[in-house]
PDB file of N, CA and C in Angstrom:
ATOM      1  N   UNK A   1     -66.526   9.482 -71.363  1.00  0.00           N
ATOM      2  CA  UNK A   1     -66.693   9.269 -72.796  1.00  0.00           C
ATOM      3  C   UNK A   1     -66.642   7.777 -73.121  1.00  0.00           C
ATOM      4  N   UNK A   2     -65.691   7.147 -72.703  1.00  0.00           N
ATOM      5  CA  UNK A   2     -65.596   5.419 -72.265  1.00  0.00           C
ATOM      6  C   UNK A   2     -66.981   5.029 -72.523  1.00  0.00           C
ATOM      7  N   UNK A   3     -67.404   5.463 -71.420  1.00  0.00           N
ATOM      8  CA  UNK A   3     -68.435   4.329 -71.021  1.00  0.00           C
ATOM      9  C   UNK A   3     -69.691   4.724 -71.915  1.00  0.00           C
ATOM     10  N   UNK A   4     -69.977   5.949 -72.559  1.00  0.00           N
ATOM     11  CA  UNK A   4     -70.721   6.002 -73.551  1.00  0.00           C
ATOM     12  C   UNK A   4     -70.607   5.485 -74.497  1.00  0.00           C
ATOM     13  N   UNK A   5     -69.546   5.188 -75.042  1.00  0.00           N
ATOM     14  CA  UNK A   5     -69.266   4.261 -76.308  1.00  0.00           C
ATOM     15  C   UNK A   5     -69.050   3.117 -76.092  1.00  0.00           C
ATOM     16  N   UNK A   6     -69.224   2.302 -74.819  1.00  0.00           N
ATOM     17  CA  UNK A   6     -69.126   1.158 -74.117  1.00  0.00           C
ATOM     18  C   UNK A   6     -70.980   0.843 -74.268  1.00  0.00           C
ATOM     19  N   UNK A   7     -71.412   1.764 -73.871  1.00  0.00           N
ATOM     20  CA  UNK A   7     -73.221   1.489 -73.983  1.00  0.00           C
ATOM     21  C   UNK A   7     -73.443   1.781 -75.436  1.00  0.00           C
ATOM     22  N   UNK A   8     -72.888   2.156 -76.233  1.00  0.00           N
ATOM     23  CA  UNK A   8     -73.520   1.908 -77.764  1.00  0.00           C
ATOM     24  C   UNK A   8     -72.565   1.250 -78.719  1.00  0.00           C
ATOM     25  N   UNK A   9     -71.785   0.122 -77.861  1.00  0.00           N
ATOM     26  CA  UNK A   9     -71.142  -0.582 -78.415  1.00  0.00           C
ATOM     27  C   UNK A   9     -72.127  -2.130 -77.692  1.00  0.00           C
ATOM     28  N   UNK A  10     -72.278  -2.526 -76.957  1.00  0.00           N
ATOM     29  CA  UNK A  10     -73.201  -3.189 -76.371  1.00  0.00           C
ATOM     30  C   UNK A  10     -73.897  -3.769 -76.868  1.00  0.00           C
ATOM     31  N   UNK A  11     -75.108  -2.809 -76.539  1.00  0.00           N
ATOM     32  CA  UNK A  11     -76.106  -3.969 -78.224  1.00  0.00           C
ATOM     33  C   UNK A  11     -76.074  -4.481 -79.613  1.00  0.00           C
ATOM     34  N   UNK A  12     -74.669  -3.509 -79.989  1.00  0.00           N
ATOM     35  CA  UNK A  12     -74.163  -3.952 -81.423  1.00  0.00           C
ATOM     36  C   UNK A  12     -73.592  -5.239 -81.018  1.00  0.00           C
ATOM     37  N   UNK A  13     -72.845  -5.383 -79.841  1.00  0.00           N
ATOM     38  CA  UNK A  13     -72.375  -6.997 -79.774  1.00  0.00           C
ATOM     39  C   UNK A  13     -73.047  -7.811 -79.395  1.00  0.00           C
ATOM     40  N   UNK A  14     -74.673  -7.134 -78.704  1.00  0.00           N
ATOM     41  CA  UNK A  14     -75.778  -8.499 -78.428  1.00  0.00           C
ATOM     42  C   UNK A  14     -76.203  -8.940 -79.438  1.00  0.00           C
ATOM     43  N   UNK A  15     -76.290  -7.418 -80.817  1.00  0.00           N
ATOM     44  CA  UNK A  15     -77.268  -8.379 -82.137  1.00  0.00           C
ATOM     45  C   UNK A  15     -75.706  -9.318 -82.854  1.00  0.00           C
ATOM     46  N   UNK A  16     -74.726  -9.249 -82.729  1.00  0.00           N
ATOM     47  CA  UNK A  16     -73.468 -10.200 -83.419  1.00  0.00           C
ATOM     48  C   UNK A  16     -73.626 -11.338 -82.881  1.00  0.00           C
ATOM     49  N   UNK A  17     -73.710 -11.380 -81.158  1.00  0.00           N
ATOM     50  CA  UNK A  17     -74.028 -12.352 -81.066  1.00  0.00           C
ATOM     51  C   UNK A  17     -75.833 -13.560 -80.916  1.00  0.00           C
ATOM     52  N   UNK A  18     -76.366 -12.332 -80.965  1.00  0.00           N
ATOM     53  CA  UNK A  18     -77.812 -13.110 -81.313  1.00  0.00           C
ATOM     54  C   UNK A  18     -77.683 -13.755 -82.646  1.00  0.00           C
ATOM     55  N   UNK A  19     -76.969 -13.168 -83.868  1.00  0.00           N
ATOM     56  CA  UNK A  19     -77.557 -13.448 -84.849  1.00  0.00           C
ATOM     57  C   UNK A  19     -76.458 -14.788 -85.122  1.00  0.00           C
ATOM     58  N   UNK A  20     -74.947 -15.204 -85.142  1.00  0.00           N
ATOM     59  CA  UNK A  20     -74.387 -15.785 -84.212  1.00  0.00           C
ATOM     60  C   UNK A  20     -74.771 -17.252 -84.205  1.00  0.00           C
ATOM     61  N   UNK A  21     -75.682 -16.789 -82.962  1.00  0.00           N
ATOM     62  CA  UNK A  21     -75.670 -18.616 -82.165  1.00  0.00           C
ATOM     63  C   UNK A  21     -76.801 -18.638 -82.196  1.00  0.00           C
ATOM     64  N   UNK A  22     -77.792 -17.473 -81.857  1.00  0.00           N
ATOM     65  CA  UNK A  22     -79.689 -18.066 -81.501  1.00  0.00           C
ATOM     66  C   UNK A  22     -80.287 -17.637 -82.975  1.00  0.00           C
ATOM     67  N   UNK A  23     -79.753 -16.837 -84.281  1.00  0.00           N
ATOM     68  CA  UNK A  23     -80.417 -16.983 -85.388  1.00  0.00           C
ATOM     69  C   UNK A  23     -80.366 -17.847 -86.311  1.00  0.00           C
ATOM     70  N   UNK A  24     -79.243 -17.758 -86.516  1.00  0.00           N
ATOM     71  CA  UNK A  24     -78.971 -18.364 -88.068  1.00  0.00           C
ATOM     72  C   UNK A  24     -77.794 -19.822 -87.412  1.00  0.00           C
ATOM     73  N   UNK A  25     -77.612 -19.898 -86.076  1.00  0.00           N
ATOM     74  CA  UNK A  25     -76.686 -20.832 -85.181  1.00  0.00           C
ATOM     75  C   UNK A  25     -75.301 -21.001 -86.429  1.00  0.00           C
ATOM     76  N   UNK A  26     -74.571 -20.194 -86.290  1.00  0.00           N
ATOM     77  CA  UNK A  26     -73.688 -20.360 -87.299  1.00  0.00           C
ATOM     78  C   UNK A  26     -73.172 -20.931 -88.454  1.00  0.00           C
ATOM     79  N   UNK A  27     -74.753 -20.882 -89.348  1.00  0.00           N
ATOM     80  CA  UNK A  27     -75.052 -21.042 -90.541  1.00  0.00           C
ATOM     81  C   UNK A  27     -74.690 -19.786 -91.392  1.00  0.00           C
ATOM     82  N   UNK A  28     -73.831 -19.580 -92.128  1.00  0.00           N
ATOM     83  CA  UNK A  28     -73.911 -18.144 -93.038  1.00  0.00           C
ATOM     84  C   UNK A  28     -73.865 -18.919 -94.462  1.00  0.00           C
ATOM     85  N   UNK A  29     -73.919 -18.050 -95.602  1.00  0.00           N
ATOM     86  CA  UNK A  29     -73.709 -18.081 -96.785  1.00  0.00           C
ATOM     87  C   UNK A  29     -72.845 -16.673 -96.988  1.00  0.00           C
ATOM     88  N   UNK A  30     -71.725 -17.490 -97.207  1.00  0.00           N
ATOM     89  CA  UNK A  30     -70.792 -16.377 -97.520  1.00  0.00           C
ATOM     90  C   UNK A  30     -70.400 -16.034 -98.966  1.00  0.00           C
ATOM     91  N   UNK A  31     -70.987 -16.688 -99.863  1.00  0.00           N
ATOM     92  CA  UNK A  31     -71.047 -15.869-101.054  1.00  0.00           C
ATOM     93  C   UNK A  31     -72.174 -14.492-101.418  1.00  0.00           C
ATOM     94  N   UNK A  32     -73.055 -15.137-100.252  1.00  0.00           N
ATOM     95  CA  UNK A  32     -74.536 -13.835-100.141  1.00  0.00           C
ATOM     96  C   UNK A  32     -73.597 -12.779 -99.414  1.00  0.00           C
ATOM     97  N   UNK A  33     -72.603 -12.854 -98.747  1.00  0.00           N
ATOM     98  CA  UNK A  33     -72.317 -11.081 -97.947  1.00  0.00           C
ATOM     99  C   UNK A  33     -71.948 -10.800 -99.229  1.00  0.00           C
ATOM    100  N   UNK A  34     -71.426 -10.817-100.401  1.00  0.00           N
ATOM    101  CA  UNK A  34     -71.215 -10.030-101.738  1.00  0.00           C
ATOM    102  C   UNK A  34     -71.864  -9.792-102.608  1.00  0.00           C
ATOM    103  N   UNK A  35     -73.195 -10.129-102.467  1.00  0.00           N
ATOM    104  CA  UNK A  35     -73.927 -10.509-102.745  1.00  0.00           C
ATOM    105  C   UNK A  35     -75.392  -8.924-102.678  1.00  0.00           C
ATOM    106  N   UNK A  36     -75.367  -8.148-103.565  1.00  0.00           N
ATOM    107  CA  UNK A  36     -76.722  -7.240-102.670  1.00  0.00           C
ATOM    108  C   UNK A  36     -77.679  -7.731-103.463  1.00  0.00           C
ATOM    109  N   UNK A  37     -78.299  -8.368-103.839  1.00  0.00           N
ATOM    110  CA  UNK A  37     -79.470  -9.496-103.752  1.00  0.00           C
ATOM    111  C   UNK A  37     -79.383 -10.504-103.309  1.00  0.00           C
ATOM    112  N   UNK A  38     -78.119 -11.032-102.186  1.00  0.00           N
ATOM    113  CA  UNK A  38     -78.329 -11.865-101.398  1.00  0.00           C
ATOM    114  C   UNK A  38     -79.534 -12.197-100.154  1.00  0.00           C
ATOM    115  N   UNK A  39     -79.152 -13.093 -99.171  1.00  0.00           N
ATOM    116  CA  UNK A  39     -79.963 -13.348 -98.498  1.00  0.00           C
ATOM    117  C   UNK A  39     -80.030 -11.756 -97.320  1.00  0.00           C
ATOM    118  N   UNK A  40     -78.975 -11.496 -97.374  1.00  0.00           N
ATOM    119  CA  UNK A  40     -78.306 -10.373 -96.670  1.00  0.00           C
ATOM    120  C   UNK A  40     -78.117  -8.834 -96.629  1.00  0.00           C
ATOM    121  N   UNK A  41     -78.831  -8.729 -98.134  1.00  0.00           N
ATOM    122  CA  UNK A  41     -79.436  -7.161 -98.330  1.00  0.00           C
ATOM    123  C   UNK A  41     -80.291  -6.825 -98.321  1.00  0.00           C
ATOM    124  N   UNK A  42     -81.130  -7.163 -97.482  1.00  0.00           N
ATOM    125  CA  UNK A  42     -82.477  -6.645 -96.548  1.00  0.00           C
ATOM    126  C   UNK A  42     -82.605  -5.291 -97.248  1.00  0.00           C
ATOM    127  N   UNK A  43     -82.451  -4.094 -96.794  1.00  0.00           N
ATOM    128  CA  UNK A  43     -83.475  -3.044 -97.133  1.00  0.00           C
ATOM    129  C   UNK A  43     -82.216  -2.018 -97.817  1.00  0.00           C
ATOM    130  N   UNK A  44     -81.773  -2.491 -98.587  1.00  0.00           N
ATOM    131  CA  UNK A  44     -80.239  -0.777 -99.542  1.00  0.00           C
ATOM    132  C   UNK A  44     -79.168  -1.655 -98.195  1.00  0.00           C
ATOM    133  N   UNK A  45     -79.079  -2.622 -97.916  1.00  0.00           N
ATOM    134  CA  UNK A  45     -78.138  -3.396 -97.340  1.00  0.00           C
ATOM    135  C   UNK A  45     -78.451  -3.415 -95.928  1.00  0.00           C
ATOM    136  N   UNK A  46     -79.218  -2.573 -95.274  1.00  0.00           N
ATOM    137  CA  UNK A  46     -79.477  -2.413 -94.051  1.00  0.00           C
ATOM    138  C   UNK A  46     -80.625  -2.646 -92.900  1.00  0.00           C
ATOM    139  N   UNK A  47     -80.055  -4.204 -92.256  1.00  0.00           N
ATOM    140  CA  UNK A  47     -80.930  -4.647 -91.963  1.00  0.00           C
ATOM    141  C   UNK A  47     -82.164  -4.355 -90.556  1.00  0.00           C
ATOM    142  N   UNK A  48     -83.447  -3.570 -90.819  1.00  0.00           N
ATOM    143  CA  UNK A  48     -84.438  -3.068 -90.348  1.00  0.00           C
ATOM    144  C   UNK A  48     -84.583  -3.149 -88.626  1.00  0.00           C
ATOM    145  N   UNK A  49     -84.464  -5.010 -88.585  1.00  0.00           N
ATOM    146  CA  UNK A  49     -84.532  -5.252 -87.112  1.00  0.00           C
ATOM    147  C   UNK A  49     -83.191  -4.893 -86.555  1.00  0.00           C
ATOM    148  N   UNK A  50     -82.418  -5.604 -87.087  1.00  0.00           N
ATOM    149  CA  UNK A  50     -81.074  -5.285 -86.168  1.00  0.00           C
ATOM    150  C   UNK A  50     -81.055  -3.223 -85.750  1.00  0.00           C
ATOM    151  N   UNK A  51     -81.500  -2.644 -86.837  1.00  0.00           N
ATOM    152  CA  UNK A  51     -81.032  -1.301 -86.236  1.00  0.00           C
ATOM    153  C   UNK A  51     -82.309  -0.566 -85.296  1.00  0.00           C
ATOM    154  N   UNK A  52     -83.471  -1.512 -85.273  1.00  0.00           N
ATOM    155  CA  UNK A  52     -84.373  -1.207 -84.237  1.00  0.00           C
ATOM    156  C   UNK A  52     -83.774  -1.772 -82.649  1.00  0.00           C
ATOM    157  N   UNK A  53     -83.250  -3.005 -82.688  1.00  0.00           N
ATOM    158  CA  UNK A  53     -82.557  -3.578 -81.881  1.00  0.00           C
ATOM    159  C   UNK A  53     -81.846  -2.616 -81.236  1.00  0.00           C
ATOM    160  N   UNK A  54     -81.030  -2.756 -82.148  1.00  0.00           N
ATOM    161  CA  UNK A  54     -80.106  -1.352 -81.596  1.00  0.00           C
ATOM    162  C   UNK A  54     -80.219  -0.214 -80.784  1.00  0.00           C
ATOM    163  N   UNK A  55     -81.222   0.294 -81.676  1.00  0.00           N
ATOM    164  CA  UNK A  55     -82.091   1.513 -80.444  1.00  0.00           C
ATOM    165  C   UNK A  55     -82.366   1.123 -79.460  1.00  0.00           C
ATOM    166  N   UNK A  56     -83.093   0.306 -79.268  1.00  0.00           N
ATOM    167  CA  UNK A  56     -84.130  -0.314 -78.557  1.00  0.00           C
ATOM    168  C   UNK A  56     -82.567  -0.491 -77.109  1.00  0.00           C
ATOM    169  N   UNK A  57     -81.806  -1.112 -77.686  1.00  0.00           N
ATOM    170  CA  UNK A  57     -80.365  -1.728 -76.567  1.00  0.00           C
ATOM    171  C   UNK A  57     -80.014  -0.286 -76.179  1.00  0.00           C
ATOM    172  N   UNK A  58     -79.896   0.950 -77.106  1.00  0.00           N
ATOM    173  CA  UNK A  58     -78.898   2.169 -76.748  1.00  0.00           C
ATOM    174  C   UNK A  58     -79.961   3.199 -75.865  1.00  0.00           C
ATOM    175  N   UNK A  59     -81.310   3.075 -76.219  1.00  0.00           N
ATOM    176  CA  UNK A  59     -81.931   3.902 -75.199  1.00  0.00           C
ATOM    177  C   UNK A  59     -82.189   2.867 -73.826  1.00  0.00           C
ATOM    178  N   UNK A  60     -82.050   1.786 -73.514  1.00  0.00           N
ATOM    179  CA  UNK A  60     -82.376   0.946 -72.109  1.00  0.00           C
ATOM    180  C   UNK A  60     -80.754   1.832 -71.658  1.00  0.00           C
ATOM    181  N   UNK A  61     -79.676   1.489 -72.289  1.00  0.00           N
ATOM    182  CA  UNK A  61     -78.549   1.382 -71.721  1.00  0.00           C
ATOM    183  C   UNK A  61     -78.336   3.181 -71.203  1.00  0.00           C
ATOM    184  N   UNK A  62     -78.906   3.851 -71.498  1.00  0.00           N
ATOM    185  CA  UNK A  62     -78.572   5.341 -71.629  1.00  0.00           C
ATOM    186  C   UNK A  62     -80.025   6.131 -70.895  1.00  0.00           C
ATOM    187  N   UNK A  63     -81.159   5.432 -70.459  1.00  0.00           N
ATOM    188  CA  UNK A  63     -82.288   5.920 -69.673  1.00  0.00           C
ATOM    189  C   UNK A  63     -81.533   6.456 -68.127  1.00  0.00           C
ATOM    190  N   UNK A  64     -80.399   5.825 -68.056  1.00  0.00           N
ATOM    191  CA  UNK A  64     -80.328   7.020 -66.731  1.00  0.00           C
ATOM    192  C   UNK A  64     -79.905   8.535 -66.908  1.00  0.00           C
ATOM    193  N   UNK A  65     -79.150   8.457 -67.898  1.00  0.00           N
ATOM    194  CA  UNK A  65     -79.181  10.173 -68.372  1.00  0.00           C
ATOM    195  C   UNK A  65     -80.785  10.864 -68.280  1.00  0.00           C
ATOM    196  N   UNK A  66     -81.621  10.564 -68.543  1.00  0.00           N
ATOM    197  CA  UNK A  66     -83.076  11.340 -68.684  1.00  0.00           C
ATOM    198  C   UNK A  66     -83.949  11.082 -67.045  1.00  0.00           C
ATOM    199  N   UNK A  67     -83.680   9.902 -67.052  1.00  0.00           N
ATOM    200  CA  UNK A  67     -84.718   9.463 -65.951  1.00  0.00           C
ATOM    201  C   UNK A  67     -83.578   9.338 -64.796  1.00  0.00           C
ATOM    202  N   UNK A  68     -83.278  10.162 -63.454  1.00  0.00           N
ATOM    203  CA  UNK A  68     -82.706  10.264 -62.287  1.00  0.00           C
ATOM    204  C   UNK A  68     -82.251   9.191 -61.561  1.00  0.00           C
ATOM    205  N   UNK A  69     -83.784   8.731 -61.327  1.00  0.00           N
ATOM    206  CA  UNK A  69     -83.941   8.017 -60.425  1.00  0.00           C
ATOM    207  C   UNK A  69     -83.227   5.993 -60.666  1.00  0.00           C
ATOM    208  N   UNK A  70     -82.629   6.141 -62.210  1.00  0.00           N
ATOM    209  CA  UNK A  70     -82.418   4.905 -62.698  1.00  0.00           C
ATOM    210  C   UNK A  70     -81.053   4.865 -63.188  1.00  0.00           C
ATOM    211  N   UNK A  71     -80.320   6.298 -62.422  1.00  0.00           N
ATOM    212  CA  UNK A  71     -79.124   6.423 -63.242  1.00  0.00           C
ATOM    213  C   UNK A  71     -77.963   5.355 -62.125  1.00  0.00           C
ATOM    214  N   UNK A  72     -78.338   4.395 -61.245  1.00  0.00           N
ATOM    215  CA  UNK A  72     -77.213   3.919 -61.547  1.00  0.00           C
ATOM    216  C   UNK A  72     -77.559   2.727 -62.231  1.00  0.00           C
ATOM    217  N   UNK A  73     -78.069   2.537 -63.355  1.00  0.00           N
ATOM    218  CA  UNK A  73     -78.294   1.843 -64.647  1.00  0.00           C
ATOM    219  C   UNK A  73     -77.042   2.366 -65.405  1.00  0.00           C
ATOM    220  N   UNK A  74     -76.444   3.485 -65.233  1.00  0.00           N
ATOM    221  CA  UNK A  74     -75.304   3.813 -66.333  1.00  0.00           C
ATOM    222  C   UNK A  74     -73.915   3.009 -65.881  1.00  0.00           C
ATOM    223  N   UNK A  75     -73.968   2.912 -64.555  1.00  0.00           N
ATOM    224  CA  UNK A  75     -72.512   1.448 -64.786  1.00  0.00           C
ATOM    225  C   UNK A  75     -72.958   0.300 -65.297  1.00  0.00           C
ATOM    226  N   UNK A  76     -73.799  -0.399 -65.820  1.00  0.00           N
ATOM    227  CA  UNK A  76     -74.227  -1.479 -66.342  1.00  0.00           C
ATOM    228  C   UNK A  76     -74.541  -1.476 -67.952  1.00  0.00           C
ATOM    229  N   UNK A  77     -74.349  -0.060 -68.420  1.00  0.00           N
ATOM    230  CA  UNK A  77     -74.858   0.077 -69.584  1.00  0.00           C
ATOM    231  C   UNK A  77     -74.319  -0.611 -70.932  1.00  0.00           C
ATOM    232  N   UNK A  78     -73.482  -1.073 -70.880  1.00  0.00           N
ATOM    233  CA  UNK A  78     -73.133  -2.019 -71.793  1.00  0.00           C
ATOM    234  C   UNK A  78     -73.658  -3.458 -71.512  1.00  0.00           C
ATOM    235  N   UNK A  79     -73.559  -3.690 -70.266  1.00  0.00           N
ATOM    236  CA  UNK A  79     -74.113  -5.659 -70.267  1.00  0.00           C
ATOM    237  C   UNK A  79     -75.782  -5.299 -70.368  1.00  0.00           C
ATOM    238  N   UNK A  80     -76.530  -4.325 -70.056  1.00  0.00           N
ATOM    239  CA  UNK A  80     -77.858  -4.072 -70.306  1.00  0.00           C
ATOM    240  C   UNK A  80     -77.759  -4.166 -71.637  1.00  0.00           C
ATOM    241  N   UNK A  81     -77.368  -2.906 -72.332  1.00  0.00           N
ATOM    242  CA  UNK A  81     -77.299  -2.653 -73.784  1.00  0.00           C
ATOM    243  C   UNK A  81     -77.390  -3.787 -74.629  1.00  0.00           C
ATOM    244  N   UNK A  82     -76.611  -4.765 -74.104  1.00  0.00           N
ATOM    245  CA  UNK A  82     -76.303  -6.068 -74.835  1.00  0.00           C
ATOM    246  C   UNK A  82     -77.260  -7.393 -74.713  1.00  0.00           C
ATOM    247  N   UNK A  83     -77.720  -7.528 -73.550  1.00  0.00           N
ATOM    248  CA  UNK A  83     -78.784  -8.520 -73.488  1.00  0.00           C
ATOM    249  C   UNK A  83     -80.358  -7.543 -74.022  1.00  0.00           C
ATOM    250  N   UNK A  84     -80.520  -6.852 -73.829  1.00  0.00           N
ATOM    251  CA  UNK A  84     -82.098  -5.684 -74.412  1.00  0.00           C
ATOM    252  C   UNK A  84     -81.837  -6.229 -76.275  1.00  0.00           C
ATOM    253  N   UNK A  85     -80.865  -5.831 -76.621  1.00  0.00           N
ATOM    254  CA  UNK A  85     -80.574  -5.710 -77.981  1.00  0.00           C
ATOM    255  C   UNK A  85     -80.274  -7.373 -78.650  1.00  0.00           C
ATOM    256  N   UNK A  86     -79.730  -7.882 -77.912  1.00  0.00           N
ATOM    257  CA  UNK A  86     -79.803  -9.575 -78.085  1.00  0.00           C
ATOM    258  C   UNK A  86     -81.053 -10.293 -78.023  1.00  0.00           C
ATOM    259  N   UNK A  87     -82.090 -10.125 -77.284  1.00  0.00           N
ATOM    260  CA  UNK A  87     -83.407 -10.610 -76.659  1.00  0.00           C
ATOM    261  C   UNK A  87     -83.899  -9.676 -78.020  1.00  0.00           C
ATOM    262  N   UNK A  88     -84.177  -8.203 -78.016  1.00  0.00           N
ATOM    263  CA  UNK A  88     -84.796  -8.030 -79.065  1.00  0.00           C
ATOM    264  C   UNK A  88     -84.645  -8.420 -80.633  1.00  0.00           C
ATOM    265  N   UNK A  89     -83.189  -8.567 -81.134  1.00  0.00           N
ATOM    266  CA  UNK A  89     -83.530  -9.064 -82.259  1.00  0.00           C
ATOM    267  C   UNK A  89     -83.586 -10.204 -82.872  1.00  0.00           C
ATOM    268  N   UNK A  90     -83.189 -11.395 -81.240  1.00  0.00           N
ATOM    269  CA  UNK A  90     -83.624 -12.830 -81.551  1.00  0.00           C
ATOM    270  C   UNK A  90     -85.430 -12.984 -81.826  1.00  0.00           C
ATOM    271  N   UNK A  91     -86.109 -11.937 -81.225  1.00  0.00           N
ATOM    272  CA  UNK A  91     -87.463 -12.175 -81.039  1.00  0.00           C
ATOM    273  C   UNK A  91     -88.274 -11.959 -83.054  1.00  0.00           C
ATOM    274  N   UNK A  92     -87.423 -10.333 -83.062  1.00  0.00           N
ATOM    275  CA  UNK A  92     -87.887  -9.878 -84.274  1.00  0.00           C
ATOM    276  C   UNK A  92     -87.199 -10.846 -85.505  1.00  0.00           C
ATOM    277  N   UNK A  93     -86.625 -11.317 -85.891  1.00  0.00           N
ATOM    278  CA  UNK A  93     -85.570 -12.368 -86.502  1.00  0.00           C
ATOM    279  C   UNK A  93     -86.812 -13.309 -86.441  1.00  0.00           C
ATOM    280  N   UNK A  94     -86.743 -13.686 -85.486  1.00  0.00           N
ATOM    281  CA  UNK A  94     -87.548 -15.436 -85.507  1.00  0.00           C
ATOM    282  C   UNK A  94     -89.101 -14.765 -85.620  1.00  0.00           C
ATOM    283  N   UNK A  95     -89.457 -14.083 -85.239  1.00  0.00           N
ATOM    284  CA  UNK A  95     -90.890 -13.549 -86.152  1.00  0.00           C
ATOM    285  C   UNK A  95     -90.885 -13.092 -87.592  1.00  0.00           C
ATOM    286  N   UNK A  96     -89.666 -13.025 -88.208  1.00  0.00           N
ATOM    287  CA  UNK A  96     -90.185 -12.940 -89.545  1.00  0.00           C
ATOM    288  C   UNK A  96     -89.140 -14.185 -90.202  1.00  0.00           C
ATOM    289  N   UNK A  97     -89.215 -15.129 -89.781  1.00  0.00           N
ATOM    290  CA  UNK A  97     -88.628 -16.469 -89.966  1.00  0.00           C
ATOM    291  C   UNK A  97     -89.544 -17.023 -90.176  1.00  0.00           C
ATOM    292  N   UNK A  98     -90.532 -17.101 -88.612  1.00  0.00           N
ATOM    293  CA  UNK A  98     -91.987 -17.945 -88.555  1.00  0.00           C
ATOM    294  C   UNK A  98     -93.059 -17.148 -89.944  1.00  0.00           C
ATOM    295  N   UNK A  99     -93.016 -16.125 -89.955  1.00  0.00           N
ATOM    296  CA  UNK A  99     -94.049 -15.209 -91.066  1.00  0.00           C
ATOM    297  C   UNK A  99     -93.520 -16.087 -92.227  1.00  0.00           C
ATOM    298  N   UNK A 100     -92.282 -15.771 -92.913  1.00  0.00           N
ATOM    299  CA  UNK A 100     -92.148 -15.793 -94.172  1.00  0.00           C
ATOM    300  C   UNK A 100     -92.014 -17.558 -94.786  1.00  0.00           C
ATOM    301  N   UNK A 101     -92.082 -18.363 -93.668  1.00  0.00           N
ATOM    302  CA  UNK A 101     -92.235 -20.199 -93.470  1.00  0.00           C
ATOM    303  C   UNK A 101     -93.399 -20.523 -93.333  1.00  0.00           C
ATOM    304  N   UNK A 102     -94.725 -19.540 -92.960  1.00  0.00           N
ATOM    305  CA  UNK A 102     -96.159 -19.390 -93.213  1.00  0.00           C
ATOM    306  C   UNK A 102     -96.544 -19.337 -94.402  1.00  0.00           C
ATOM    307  N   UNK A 103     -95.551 -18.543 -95.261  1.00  0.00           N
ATOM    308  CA  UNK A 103     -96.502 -17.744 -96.147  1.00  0.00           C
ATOM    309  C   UNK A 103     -96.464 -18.964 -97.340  1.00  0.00           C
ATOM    310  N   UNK A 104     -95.528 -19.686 -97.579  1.00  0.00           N
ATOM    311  CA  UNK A 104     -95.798 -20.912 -99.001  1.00  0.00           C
ATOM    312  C   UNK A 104     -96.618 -22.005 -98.381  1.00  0.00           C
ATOM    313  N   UNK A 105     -96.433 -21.843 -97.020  1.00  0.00           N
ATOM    314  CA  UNK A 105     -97.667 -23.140 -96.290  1.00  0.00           C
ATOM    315  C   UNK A 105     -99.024 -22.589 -96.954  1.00  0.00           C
ATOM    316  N   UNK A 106     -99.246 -20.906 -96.718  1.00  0.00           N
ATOM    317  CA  UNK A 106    -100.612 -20.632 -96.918  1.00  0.00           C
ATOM    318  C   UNK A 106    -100.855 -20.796 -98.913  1.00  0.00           C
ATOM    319  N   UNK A 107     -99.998 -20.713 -99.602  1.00  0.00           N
ATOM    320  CA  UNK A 107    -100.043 -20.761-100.635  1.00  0.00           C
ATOM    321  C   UNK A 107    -100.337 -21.721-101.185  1.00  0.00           C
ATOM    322  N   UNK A 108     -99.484 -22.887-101.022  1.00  0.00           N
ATOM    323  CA  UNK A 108     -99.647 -24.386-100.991  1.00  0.00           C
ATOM    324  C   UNK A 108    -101.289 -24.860-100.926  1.00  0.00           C
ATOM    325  N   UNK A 109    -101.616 -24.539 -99.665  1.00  0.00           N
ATOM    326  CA  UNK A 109    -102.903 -25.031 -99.044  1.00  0.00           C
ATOM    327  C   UNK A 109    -104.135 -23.576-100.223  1.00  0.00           C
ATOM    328  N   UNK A 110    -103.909 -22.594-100.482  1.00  0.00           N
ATOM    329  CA  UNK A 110    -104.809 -22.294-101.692  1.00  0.00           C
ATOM    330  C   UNK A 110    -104.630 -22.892-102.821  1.00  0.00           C
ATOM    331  N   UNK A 111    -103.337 -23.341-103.100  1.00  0.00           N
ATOM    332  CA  UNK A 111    -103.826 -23.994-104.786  1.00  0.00           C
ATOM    333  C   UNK A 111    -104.339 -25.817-104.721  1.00  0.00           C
ATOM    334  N   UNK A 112    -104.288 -26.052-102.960  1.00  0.00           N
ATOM    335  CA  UNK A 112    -105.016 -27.220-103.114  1.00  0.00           C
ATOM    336  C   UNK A 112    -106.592 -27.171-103.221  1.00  0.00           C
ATOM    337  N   UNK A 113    -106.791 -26.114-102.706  1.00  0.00           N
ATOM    338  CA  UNK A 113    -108.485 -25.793-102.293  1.00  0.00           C
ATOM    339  C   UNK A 113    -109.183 -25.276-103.321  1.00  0.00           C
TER     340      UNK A 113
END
């Protein structure tokens, strides 16, 4: 039972620490966590990538239950869990960082044209 809640505890501590040191590099606005029109209430408070992340960390960490041949992936399932889920939501994070730092560039450049 341990070690199942060890693999879906995992990627919850890869996206804490992705978001941490490689997103926001320990920049917060801490009047926005009280904030639900802060920077920080993404979607009814719950933010989209991180809980794709998540999945994304709890099914790598837990594929040896289904698939045989990969189950001794289940002693590792937390340091997997945690780098899958860290790597994924530094990627998704900084793609809608780069998108939404596009979008007044593209605006800008129509009301010059």
């Amino acid at each position: 039972v341990l070690g199942y809640i060890g693999g879906a505890l995992g990627p919850v501590a890869g996206i804490m620490i992705a978001d941490f040191y490689l997103v926001r590099r320990s920049n917060y606005d801490l009047d926005s966590f009280y904030d639900k029109r802060g920077v920080y209430g993404y979607s009814g408070g719950w933010n989209p990538k991180a809980l794709i992340a998540t999945a994304l960390g709890i099914i790598v960490a837990f594929v040896g239950l289904v698939v045989p041949p990969l189950s001794v992936l289940l002693s590792y399932s937390w340091g997997l869990g945690l780098v899958v889920a860290l790597v994924a939501y530094t990627v998704l994070m900084r793609a809608e960082r780069a998108q939404s730092t596009a979008e007044p560039a593209m605006e800008i450049a129509e009301e010059l044209s």
